[in-house]
C-alpha atoms as a PDB file:
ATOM      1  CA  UNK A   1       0.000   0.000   0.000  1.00  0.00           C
ATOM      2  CA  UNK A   2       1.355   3.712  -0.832  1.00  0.00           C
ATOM      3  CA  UNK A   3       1.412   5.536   2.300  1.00  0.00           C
ATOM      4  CA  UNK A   4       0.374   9.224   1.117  1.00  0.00           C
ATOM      5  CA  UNK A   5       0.380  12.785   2.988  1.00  0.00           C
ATOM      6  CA  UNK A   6      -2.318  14.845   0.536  1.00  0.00           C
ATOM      7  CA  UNK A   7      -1.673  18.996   0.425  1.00  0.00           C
ATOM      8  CA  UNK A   8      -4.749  20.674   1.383  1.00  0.00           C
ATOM      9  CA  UNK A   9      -5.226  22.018  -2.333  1.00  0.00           C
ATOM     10  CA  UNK A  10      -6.223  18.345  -3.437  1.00  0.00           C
ATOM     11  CA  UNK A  11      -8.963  17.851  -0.916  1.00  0.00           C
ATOM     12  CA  UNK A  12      -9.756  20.940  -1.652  1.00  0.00           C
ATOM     13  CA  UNK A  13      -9.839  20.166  -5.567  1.00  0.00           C
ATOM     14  CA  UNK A  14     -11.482  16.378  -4.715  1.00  0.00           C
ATOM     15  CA  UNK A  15     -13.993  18.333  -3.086  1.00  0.00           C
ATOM     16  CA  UNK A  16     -15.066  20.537  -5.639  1.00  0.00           C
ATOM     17  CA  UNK A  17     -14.920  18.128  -8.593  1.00  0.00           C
ATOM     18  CA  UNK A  18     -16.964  14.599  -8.871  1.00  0.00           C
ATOM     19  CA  UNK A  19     -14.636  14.099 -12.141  1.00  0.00           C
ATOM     20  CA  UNK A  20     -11.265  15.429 -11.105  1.00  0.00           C
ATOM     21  CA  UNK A  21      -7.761  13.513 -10.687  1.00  0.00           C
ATOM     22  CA  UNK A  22      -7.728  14.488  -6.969  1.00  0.00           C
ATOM     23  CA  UNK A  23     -10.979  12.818  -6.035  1.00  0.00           C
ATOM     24  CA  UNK A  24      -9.516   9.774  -7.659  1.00  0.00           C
ATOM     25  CA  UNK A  25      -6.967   9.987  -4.800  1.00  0.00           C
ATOM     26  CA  UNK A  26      -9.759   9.926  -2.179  1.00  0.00           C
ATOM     27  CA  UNK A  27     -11.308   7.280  -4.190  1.00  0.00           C
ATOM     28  CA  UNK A  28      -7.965   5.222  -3.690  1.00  0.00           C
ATOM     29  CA  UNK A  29      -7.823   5.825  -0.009  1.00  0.00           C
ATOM     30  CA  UNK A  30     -12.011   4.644   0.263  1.00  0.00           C
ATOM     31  CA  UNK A  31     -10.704   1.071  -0.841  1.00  0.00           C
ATOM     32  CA  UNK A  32      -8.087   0.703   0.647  1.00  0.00           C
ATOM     33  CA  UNK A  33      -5.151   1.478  -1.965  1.00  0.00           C
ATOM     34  CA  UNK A  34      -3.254   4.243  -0.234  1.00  0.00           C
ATOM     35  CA  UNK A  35      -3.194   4.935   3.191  1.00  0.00           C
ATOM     36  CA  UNK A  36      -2.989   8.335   3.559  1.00  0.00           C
ATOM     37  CA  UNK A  37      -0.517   9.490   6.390  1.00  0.00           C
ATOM     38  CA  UNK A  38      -0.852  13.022   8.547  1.00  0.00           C
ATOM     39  CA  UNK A  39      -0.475  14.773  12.275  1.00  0.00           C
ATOM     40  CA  UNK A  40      -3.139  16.726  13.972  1.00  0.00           C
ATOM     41  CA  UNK A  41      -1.818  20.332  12.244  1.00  0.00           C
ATOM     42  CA  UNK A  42      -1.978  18.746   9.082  1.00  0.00           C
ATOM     43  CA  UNK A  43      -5.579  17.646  10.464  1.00  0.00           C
ATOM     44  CA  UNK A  44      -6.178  20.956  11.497  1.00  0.00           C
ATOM     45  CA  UNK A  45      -5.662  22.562   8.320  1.00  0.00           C
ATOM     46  CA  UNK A  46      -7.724  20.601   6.432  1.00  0.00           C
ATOM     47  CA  UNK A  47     -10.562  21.105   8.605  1.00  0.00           C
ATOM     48  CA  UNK A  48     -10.137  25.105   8.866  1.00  0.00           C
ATOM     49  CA  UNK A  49      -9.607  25.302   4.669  1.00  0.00           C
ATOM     50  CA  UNK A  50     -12.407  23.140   4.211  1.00  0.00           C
ATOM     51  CA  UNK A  51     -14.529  25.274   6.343  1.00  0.00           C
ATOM     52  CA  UNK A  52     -13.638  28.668   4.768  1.00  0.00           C
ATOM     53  CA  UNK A  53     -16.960  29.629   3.528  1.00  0.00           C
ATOM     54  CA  UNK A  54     -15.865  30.583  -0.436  1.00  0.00           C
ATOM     55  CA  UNK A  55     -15.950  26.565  -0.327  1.00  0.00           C
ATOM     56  CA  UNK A  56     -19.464  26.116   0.858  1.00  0.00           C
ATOM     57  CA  UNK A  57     -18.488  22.669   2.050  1.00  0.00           C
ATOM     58  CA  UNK A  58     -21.255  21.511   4.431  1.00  0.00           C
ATOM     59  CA  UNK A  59     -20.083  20.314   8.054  1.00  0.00           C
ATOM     60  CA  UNK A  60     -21.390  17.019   7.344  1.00  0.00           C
ATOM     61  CA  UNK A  61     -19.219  16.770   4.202  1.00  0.00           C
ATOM     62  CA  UNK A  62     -16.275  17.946   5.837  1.00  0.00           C
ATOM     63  CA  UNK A  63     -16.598  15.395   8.669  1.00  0.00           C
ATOM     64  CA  UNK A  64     -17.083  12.799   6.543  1.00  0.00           C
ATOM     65  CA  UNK A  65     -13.577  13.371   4.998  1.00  0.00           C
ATOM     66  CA  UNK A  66     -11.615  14.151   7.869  1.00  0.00           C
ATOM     67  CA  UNK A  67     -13.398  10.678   9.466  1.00  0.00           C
ATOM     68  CA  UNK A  68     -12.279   9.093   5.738  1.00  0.00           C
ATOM     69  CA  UNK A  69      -8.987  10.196   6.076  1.00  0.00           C
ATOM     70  CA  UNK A  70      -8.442   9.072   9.686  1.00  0.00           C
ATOM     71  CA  UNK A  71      -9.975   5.708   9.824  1.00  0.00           C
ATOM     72  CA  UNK A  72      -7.996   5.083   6.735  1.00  0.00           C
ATOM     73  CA  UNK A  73      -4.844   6.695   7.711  1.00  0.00           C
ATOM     74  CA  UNK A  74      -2.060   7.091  10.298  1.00  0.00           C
ATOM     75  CA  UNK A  75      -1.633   9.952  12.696  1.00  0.00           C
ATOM     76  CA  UNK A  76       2.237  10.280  12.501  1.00  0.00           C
ATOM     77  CA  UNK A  77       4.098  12.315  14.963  1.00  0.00           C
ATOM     78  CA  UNK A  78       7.135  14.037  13.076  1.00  0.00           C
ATOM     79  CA  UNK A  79       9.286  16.161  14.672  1.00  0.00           C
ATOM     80  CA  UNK A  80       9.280  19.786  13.378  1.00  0.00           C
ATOM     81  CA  UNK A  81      10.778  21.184  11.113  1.00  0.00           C
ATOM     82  CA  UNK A  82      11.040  24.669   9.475  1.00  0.00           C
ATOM     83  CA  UNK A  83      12.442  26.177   6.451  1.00  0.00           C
ATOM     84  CA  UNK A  84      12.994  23.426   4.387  1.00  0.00           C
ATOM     85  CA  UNK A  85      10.086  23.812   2.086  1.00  0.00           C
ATOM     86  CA  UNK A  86       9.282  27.719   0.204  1.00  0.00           C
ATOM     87  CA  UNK A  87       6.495  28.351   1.841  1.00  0.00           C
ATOM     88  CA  UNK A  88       6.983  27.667   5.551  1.00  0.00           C
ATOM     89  CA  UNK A  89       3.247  26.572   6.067  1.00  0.00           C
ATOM     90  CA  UNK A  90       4.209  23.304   4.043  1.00  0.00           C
ATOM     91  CA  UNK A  91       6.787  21.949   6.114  1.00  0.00           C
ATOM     92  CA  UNK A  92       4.101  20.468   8.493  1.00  0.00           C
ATOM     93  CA  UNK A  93       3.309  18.151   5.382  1.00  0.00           C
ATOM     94  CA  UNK A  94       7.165  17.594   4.177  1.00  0.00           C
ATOM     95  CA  UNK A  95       7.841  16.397   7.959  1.00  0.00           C
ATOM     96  CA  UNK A  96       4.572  13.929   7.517  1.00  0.00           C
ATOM     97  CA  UNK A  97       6.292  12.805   4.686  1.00  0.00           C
ATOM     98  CA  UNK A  98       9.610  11.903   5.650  1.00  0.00           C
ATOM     99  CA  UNK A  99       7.810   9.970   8.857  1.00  0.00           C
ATOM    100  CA  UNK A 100       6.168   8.699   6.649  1.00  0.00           C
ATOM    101  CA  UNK A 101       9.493   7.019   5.133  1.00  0.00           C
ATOM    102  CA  UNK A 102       9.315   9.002   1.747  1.00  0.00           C
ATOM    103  CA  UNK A 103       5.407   8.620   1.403  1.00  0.00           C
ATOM    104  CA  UNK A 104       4.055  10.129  -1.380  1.00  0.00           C
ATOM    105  CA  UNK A 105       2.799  14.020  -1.643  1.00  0.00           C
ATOM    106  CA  UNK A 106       0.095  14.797  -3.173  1.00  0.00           C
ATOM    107  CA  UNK A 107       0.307  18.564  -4.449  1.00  0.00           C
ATOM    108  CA  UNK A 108      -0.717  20.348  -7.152  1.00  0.00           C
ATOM    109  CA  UNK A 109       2.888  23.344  -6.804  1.00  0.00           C
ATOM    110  CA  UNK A 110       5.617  20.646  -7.845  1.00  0.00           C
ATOM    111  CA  UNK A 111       7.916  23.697  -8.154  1.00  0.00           C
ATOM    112  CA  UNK A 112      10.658  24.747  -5.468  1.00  0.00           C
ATOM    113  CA  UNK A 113       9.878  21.553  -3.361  1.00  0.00           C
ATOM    114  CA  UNK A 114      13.131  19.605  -2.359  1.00  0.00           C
ATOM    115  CA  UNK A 115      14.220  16.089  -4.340  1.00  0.00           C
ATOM    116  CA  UNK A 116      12.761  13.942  -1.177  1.00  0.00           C
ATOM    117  CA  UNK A 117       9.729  13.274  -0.346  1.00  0.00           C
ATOM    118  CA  UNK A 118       8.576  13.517  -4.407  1.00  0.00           C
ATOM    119  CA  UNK A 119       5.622  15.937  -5.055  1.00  0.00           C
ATOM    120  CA  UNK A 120       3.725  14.906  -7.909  1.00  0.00           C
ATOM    121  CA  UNK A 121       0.530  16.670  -9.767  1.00  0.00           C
ATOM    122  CA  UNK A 122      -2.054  14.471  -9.573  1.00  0.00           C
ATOM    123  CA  UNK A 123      -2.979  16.149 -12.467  1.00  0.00           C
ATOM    124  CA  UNK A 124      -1.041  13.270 -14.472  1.00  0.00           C
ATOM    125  CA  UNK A 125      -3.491  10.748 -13.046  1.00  0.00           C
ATOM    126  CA  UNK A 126      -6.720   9.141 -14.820  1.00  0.00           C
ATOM    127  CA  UNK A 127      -9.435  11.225 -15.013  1.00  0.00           C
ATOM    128  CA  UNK A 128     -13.433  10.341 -13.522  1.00  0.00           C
ATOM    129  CA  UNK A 129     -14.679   9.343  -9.921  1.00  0.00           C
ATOM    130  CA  UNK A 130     -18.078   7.500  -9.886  1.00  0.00           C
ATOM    131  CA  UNK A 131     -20.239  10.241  -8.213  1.00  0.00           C
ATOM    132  CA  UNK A 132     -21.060   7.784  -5.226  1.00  0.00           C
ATOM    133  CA  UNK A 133     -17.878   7.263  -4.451  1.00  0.00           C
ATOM    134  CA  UNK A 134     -16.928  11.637  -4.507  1.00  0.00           C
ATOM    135  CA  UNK A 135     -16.059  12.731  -0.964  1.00  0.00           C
ATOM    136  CA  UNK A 136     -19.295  15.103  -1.364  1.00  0.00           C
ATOM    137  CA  UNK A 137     -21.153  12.202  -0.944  1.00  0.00           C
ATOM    138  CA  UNK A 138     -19.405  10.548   1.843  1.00  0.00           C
ATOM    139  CA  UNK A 139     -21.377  12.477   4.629  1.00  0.00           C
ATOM    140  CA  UNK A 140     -24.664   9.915   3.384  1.00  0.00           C
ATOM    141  CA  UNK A 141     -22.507   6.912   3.555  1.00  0.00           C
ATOM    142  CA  UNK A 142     -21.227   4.318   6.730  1.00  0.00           C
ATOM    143  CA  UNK A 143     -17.611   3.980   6.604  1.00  0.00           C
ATOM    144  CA  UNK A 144     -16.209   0.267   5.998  1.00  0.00           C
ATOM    145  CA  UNK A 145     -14.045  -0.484   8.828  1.00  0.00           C
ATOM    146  CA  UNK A 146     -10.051  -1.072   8.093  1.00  0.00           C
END
């Protein structure tokens, strides 16, 4: 299984499209084929994006990802770090990654990101999500047990 830490711009993206490469992603960690790896401020910052209200994301459908995502995942604990990514906010997710012994990063920015862990646009992945398996409609459906 690929062990995954997802940027919050591809939730974000999975969210909004019931076609796009990103919600494949979430599609892959419903059954089973990545596991996707975070900490509780990577946690955090999904749940206070997702809740910005230019999203429109109900409550329901944001809890129903965030439960996805952690009775799918692991809750890693890295140890901080700081400046090795441009944009200091990322470095939460680089750490996740190398706990997560070189998981893959899901991120849509490939540029300025160091050689290890590899960013990759999911962009280059196969395109369409069956709409009952989008994260949209998660919120209506019981989550399979690992």
């Amino acid at each position: 299984m690929i062990r995954v830490v997802m940027d919050t711009n591809v939730l974000v993206s999975a969210m909004i499209s019931l076609s796009g490469n990103e919600a494949l992603l979430l599609l892959a960690v419903k059954q089973g084929l990545l596991r996707p790896c975070f900490s509780r401020a990577v946690l955090e910052e999904y749940s206070e994006v997702l809740a910005r209200p230019k999203f429109a994301f109900s409550p329901d459908e944001i809890a129903a990802l965030v439960d996805l995502l952690q009775h799918q995942g692991d809750l890693l604990r890295p140890a901080p770090l700081s400046g090795i990514s441009p944009d200091p906010k990322d470095d939460k997710f680089i750490a996740c990654a190398l706990t997560a012994r070189g998981g893959f990063c899901g991120h849509g920015e490939q540029e300025g990101f160091p050689e290890r862990p590899t960013w990759t646009d999911p962009g280059r992945q196969r395109r369409g999500t069956p709409e009952s398996d989008h994260p949209r409609t998660l919120a209506k459906q019981p989550l399979r047990p690992r």
